[in-house]
N, C-alpha and C. Protein backbone atom coordinates (compact mmCIF):
# COMPACT_ATOMS: atom_id res chain seq x y z
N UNK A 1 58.85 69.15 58.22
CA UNK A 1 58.15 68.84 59.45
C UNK A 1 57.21 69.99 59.80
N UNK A 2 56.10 69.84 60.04
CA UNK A 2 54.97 70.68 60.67
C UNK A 2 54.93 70.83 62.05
N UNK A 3 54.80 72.11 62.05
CA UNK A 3 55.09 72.13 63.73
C UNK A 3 53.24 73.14 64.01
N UNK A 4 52.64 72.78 64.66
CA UNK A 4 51.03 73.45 65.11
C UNK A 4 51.80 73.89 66.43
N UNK A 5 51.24 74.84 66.90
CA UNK A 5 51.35 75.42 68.02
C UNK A 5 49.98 75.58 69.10
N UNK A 6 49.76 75.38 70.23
CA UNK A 6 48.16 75.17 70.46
C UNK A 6 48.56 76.12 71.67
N UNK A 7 47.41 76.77 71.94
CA UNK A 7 47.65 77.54 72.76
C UNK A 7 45.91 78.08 73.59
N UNK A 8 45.70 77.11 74.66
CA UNK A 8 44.72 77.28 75.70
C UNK A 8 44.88 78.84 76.41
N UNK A 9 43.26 79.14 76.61
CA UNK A 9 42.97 80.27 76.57
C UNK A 9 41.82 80.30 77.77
N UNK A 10 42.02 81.47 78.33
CA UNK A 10 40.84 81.29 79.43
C UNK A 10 40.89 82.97 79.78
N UNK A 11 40.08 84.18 79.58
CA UNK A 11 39.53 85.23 79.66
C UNK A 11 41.21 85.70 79.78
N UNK A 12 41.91 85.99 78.29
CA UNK A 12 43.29 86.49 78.44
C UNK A 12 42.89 87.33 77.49
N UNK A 13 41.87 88.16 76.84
CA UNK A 13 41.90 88.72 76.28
C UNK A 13 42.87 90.19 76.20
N UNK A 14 43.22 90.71 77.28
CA UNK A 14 44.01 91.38 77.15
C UNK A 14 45.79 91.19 76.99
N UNK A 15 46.17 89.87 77.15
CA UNK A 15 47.33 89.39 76.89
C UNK A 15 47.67 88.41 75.86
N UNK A 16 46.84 88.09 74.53
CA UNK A 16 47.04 86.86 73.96
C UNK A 16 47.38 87.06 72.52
N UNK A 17 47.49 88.55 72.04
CA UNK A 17 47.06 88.96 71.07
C UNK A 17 49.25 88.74 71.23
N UNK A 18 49.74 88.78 71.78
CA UNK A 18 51.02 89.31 71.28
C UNK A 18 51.61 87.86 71.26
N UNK A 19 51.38 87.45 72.24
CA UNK A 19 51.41 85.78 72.28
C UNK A 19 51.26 84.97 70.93
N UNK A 20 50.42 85.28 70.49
CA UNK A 20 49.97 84.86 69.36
C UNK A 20 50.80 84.82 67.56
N UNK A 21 51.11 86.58 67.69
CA UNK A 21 52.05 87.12 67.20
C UNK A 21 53.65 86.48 67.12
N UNK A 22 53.68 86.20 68.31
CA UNK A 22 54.93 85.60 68.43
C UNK A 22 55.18 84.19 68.43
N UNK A 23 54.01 83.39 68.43
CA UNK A 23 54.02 81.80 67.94
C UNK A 23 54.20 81.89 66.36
N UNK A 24 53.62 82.46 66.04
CA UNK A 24 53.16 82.48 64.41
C UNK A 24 54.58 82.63 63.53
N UNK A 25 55.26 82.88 64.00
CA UNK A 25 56.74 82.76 63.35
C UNK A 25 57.44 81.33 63.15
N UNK A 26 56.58 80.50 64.05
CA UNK A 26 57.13 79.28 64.25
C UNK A 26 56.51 78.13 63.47
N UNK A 27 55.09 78.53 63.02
CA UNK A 27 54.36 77.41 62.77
C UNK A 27 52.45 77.85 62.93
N UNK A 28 52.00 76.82 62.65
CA UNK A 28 50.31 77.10 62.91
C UNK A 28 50.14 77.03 63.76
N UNK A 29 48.66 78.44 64.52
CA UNK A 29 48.62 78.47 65.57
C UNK A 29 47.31 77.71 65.64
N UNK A 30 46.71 77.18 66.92
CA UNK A 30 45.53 77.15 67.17
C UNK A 30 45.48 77.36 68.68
N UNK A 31 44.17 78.74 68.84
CA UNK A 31 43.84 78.89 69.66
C UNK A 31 42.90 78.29 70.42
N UNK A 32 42.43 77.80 71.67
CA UNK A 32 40.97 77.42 72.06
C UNK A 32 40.63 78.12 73.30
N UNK A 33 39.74 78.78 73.10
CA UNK A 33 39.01 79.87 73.89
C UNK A 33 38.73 78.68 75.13
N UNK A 34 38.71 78.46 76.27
CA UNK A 34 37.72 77.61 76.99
C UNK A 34 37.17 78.44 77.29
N UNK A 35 35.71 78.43 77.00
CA UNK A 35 34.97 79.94 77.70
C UNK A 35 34.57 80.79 78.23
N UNK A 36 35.63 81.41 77.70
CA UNK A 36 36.34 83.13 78.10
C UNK A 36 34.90 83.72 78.60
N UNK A 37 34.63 84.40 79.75
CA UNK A 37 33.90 85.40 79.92
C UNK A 37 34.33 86.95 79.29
N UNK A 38 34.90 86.95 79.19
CA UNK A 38 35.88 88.43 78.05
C UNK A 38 35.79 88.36 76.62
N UNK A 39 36.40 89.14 75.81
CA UNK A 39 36.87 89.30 74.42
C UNK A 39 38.00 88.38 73.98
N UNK A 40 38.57 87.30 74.55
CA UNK A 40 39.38 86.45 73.97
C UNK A 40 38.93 85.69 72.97
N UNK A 41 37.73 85.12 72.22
CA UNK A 41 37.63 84.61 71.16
C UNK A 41 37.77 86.37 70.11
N UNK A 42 37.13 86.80 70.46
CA UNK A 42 37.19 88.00 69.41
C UNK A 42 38.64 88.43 69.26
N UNK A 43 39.70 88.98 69.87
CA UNK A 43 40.75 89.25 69.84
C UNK A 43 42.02 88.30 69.01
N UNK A 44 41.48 87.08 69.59
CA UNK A 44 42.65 85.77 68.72
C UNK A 44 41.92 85.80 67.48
N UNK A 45 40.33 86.26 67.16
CA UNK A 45 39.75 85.87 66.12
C UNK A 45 40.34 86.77 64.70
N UNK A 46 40.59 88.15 65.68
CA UNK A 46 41.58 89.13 64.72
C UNK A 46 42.84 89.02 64.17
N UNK A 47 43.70 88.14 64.26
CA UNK A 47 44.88 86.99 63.88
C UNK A 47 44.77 86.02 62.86
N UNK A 48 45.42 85.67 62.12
CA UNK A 48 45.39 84.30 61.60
C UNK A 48 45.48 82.85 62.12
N UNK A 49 45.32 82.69 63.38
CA UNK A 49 45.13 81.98 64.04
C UNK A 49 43.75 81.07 63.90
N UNK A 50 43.99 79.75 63.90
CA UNK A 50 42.64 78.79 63.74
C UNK A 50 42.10 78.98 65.62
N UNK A 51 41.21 79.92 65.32
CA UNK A 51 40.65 79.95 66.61
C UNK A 51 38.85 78.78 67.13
N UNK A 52 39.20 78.46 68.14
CA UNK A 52 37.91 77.05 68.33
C UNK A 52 37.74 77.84 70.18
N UNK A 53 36.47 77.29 70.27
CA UNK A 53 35.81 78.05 71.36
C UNK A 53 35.27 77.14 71.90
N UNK A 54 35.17 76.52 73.09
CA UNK A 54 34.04 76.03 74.51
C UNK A 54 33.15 76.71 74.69
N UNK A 55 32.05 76.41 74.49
CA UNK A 55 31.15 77.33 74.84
C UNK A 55 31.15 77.23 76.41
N UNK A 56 31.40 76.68 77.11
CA UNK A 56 31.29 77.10 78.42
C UNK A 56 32.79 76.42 79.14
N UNK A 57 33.30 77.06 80.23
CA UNK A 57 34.78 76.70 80.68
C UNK A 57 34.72 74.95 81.09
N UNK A 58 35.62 74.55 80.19
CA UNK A 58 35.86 73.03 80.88
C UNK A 58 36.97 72.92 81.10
N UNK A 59 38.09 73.41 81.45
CA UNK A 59 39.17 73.37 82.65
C UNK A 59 40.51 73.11 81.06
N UNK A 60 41.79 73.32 81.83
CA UNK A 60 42.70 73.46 80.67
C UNK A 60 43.40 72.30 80.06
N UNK A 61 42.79 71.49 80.68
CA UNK A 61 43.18 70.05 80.32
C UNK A 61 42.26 69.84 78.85
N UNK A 62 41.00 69.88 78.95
CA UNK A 62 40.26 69.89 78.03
C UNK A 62 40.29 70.99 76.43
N UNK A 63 40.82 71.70 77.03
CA UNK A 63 41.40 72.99 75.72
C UNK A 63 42.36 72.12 75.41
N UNK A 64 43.64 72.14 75.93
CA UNK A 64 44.70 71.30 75.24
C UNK A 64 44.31 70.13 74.37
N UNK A 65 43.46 69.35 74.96
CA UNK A 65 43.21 68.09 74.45
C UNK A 65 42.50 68.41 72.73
N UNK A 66 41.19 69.55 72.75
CA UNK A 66 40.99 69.82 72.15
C UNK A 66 41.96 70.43 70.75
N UNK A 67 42.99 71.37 71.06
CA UNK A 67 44.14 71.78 70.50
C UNK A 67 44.57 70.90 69.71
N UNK A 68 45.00 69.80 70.90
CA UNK A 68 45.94 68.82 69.98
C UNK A 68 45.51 67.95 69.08
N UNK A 69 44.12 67.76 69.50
CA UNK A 69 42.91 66.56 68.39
C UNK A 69 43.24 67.63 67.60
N UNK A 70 42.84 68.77 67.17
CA UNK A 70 42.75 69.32 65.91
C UNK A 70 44.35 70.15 65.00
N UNK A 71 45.58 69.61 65.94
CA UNK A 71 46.68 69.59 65.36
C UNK A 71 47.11 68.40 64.53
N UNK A 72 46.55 67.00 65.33
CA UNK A 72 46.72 65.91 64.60
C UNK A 72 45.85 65.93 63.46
N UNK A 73 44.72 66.82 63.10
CA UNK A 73 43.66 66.85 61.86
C UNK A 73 44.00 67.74 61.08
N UNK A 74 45.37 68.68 61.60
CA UNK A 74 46.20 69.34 60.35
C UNK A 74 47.40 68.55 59.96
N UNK A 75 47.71 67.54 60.35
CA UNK A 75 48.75 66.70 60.17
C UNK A 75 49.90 67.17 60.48
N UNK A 76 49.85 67.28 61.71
CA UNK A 76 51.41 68.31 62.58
C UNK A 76 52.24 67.20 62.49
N UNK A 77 53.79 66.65 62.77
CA UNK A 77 54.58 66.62 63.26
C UNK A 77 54.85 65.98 64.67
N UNK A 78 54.63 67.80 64.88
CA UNK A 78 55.22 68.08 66.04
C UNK A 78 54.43 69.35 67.04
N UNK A 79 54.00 69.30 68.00
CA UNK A 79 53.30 69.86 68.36
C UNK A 79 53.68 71.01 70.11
N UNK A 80 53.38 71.99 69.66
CA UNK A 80 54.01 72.94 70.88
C UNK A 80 53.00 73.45 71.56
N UNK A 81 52.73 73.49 73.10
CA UNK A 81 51.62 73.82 73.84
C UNK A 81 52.30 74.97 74.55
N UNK A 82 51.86 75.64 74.77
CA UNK A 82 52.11 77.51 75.70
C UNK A 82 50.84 77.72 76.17
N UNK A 83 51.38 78.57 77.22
CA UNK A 83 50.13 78.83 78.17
C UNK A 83 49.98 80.54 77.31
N UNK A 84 48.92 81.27 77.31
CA UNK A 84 48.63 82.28 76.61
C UNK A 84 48.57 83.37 77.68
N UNK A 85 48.87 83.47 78.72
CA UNK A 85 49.48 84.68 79.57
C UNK A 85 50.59 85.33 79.33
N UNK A 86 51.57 84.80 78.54
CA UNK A 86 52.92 85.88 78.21
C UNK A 86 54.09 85.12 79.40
N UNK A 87 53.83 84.02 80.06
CA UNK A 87 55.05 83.85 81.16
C UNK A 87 55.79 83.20 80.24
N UNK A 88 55.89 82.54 79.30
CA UNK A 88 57.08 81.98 78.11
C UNK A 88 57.41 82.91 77.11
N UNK A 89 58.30 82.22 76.78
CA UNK A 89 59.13 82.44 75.55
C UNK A 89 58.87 82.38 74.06
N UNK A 90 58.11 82.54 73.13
CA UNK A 90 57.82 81.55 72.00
C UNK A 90 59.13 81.38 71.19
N UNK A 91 59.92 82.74 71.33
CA UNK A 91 61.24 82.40 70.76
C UNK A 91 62.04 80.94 70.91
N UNK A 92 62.02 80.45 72.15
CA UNK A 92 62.14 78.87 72.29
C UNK A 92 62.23 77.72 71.66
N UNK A 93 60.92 78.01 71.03
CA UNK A 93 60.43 76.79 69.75
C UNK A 93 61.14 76.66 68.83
N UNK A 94 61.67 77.15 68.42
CA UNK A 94 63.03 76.74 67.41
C UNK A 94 64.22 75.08 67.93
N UNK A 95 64.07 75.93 69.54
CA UNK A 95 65.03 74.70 70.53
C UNK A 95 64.16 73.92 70.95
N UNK A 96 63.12 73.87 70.85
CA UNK A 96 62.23 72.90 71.02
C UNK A 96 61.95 71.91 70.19
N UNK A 97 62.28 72.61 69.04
CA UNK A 97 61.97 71.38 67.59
C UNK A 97 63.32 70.48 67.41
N UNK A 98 63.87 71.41 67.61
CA UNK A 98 65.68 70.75 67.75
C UNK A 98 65.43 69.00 68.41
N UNK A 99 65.19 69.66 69.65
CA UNK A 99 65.07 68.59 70.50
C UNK A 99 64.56 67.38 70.58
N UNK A 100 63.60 67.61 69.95
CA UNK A 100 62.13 66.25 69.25
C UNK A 100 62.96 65.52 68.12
N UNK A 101 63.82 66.01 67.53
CA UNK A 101 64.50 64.95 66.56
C UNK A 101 65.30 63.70 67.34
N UNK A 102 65.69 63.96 68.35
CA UNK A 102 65.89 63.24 69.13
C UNK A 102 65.36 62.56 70.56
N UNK A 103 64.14 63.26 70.77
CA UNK A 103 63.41 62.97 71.51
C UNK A 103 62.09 62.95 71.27
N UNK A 104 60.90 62.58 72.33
CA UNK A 104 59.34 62.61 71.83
C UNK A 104 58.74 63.34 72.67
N UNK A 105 59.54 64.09 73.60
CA UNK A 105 58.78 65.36 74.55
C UNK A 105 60.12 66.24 75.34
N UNK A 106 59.38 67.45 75.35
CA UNK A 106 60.50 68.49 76.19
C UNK A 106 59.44 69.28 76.64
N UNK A 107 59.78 69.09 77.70
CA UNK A 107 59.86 69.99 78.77
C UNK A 107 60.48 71.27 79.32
N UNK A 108 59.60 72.07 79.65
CA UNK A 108 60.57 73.24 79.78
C UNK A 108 59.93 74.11 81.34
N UNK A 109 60.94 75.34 81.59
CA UNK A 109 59.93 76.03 82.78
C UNK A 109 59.84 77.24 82.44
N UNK A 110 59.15 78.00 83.53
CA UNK A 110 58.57 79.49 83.23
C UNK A 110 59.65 80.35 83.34
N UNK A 111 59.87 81.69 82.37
CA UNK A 111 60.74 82.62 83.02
C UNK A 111 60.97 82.80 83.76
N UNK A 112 61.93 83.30 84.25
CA UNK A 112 62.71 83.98 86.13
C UNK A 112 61.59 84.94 86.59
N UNK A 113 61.03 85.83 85.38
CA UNK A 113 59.72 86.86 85.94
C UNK A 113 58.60 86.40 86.54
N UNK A 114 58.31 85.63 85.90
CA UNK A 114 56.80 85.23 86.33
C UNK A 114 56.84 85.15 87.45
N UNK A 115 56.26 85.45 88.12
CA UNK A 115 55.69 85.64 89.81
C UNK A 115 54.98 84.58 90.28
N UNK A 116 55.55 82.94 90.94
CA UNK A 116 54.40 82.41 91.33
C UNK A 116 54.01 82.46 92.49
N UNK A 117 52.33 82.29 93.24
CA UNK A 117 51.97 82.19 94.53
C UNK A 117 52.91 81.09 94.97
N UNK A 118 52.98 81.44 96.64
CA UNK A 118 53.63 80.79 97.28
C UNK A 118 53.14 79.38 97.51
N UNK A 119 51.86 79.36 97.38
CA UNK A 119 51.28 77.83 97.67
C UNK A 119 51.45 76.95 96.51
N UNK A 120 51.42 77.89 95.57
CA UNK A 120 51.78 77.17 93.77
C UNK A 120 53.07 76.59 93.86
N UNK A 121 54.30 77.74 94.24
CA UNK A 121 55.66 77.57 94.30
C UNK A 121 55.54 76.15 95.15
N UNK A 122 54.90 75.90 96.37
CA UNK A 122 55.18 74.90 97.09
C UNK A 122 54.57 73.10 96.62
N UNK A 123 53.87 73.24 96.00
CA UNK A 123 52.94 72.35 95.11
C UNK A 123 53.61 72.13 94.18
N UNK A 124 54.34 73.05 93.08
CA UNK A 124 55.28 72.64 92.17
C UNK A 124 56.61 71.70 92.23
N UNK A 125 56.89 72.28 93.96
CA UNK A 125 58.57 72.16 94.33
C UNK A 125 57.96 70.34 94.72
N UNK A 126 57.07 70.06 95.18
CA UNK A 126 56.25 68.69 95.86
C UNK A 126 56.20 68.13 94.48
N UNK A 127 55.52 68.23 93.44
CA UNK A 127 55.53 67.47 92.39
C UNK A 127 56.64 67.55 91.81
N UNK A 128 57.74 67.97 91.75
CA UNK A 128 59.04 67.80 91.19
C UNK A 128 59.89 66.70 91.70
N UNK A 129 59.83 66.94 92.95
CA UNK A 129 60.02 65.71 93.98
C UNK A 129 59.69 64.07 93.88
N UNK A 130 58.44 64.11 94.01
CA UNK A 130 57.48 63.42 93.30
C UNK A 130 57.63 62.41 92.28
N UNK A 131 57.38 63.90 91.12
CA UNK A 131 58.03 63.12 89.52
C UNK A 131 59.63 62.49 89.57
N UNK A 132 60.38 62.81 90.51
CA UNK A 132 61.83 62.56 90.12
C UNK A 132 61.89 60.84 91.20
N UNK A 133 61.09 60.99 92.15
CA UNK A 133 61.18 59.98 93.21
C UNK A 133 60.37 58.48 92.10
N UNK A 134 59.42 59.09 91.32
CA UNK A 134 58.38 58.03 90.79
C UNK A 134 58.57 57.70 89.56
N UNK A 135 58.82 58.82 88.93
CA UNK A 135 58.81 58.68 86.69
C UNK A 135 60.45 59.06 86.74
N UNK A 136 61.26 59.33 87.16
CA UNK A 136 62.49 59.38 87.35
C UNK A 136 62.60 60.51 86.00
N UNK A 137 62.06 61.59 86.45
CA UNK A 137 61.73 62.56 85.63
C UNK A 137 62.41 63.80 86.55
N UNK A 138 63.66 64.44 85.77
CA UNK A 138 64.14 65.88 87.06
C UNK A 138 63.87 66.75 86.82
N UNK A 139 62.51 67.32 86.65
CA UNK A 139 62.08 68.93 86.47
C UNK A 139 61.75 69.58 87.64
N UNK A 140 62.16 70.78 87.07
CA UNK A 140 62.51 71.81 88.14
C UNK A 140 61.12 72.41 87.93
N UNK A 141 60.50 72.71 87.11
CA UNK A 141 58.56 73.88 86.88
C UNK A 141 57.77 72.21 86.40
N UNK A 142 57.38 70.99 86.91
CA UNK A 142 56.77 70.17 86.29
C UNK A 142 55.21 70.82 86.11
N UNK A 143 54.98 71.85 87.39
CA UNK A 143 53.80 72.33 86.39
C UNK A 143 53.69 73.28 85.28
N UNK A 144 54.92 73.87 84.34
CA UNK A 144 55.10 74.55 83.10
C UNK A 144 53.94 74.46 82.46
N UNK A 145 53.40 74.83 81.80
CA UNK A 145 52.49 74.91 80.48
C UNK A 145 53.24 74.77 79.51
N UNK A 146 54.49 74.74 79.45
CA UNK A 146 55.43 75.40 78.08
C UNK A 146 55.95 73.49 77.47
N UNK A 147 55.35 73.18 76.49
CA UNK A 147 56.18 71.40 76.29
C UNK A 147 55.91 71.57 74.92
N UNK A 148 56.35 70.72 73.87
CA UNK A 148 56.69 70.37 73.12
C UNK A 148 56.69 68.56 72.78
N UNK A 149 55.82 68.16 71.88
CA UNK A 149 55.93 66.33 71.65
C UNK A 149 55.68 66.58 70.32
N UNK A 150 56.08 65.04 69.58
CA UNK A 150 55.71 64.70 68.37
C UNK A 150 54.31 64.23 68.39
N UNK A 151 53.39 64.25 67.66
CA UNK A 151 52.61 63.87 67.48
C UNK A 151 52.19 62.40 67.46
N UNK A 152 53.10 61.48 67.49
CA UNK A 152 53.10 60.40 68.33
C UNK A 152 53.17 60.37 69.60
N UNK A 153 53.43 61.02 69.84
CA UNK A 153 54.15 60.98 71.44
C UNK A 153 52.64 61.42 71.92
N UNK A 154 51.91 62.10 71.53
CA UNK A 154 50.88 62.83 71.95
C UNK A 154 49.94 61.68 71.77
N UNK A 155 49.54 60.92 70.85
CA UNK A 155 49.01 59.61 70.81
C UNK A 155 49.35 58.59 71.81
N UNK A 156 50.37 58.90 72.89
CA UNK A 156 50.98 57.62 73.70
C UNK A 156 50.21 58.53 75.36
N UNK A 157 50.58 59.55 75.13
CA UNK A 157 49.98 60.20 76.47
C UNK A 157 48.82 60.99 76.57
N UNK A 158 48.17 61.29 75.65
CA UNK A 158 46.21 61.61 75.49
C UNK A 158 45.87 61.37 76.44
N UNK A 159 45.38 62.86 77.52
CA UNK A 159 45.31 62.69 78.91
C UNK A 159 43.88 62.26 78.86
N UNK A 160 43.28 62.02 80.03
CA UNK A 160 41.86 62.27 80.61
C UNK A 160 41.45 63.77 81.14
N UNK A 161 42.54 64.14 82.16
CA UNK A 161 42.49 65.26 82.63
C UNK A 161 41.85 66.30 82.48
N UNK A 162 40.71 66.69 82.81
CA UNK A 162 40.26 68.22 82.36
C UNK A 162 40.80 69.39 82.52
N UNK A 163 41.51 69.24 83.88
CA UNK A 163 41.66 70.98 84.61
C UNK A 163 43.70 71.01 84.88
N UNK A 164 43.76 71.59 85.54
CA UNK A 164 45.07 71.78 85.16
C UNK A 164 46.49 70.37 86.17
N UNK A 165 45.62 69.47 86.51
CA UNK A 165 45.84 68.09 86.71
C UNK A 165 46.60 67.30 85.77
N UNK A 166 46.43 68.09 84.38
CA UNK A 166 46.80 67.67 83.18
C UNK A 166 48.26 67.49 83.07
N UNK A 167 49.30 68.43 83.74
CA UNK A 167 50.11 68.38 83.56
C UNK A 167 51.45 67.34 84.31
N UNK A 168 50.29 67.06 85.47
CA UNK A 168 50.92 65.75 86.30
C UNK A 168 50.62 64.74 85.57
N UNK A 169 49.46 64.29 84.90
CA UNK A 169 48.90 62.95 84.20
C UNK A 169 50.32 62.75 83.21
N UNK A 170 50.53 64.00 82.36
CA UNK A 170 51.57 64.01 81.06
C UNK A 170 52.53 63.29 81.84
N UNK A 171 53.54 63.93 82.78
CA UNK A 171 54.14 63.78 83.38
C UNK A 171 54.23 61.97 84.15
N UNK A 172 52.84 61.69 84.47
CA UNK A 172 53.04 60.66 85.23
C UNK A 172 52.75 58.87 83.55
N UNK A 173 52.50 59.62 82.47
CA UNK A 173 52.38 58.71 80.97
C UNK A 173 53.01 58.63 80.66
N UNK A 174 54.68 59.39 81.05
CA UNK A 174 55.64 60.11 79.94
C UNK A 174 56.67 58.42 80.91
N UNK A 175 56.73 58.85 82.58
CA UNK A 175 57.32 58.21 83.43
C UNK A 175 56.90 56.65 82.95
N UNK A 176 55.73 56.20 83.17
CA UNK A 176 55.34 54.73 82.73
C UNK A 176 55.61 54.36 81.48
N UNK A 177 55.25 55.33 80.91
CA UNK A 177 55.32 54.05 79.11
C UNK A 177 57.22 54.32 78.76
N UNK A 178 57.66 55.21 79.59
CA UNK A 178 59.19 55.32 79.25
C UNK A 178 59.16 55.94 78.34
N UNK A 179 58.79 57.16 77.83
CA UNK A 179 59.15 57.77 76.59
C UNK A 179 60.33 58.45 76.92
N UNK A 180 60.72 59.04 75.77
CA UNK A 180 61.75 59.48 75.14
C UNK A 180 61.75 61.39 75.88
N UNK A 181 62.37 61.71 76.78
CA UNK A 181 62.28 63.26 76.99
C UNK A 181 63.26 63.88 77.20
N UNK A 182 63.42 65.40 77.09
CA UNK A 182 64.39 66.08 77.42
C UNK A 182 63.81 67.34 78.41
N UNK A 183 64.69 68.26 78.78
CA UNK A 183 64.31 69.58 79.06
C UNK A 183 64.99 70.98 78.30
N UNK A 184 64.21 71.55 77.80
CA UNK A 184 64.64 73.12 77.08
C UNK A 184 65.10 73.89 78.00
N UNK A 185 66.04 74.94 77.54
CA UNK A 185 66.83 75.46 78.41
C UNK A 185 67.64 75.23 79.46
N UNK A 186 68.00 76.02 80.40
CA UNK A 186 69.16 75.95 81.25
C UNK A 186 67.91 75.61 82.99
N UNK A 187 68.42 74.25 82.75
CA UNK A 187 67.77 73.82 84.79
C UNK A 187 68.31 73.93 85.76
């Protein structure tokens, strides 16, 4: 099983390089710059990483999307999305692949560290609510960056979404068509 790892990018040049490092144990990476005003294409470009660039920022919905079109054109599997700030785990992905044998998406949330704004924290805690009242979905971070699908599964929920909206759309494709999900780690 092929596992691609995609990993959206937006002026992290100073945090992506280790990120990177630490997917790469797991599987192929691909990076996509959405365009970085910084050194982030140059920095991921120093990696073995399949790095792809926006020339100008189109929101992180659109990186992902991009990611994953060109995971399905390496013939992934199975496909793992991380946000490229360092708030996950990549060590994870191991329990992430686990999981897809029996499921077609996991879900997961951010470390205990990560620091979120309070208006974020409150917007998250509302769409959790939300997702559990509507897609009968019980996540605790539904806005995570951190998921995991088969590459079918990614064919069933192919957002529209450009910007970071993306992660409610997943969320609200996953609830309707009834797919198959779990959550990584301890909720």
């Amino acid at each position: 099983m092929k596992t691609v790892i995609v990993i959206p990018a937006y002026n992290e040049a100073l945090r992506i390089s280790p990120v990177i490092t630490m997917c790469q144990k797991y599987g192929e990476v691909i990076v996509v710059d959405d365009g970085s005003k910084d050194d982030t294409y140059d920095v991921a470009s120093k990696t073995s990483a399949l790095v792809l660039k926006h020339r100008v920022n189109l929101g992180k919905g659109a990186a992902l999307k991009t990611g994953c079109d060109a995971a399905l054109l390496l013939k992934a599997d199975n496909i793992v999305v991380i946000d490229s700030d360092g708030q996950h785990d990549p060590d994870e992905i191991p329990s992430f692949i686990r999981r897809l044998k029996y499921n077609d998406i996991v879900f997961s949330k951010r470390i205990k560290r990560y620091k979120m704004p309070l208006v974020a924290k409150l917007g998250n805690d509302l769409f959790s609510f939300i997702s559990k009242l509507l897609f009968k979905l019980d996540l605790r971070d539904p806005q995570s960056g951190y998921r995991a699908f088969t590459s079918s599964c990614y064919e069933k929920i192919r957002w529209d979404s450009s910007g970071y909206s993306v992660e409610n759309e997943i969320i609200a494709k996953v609830g309707a068509k009834k797919i198959r999900w779990t959550k990584n780690g301890i909720f």
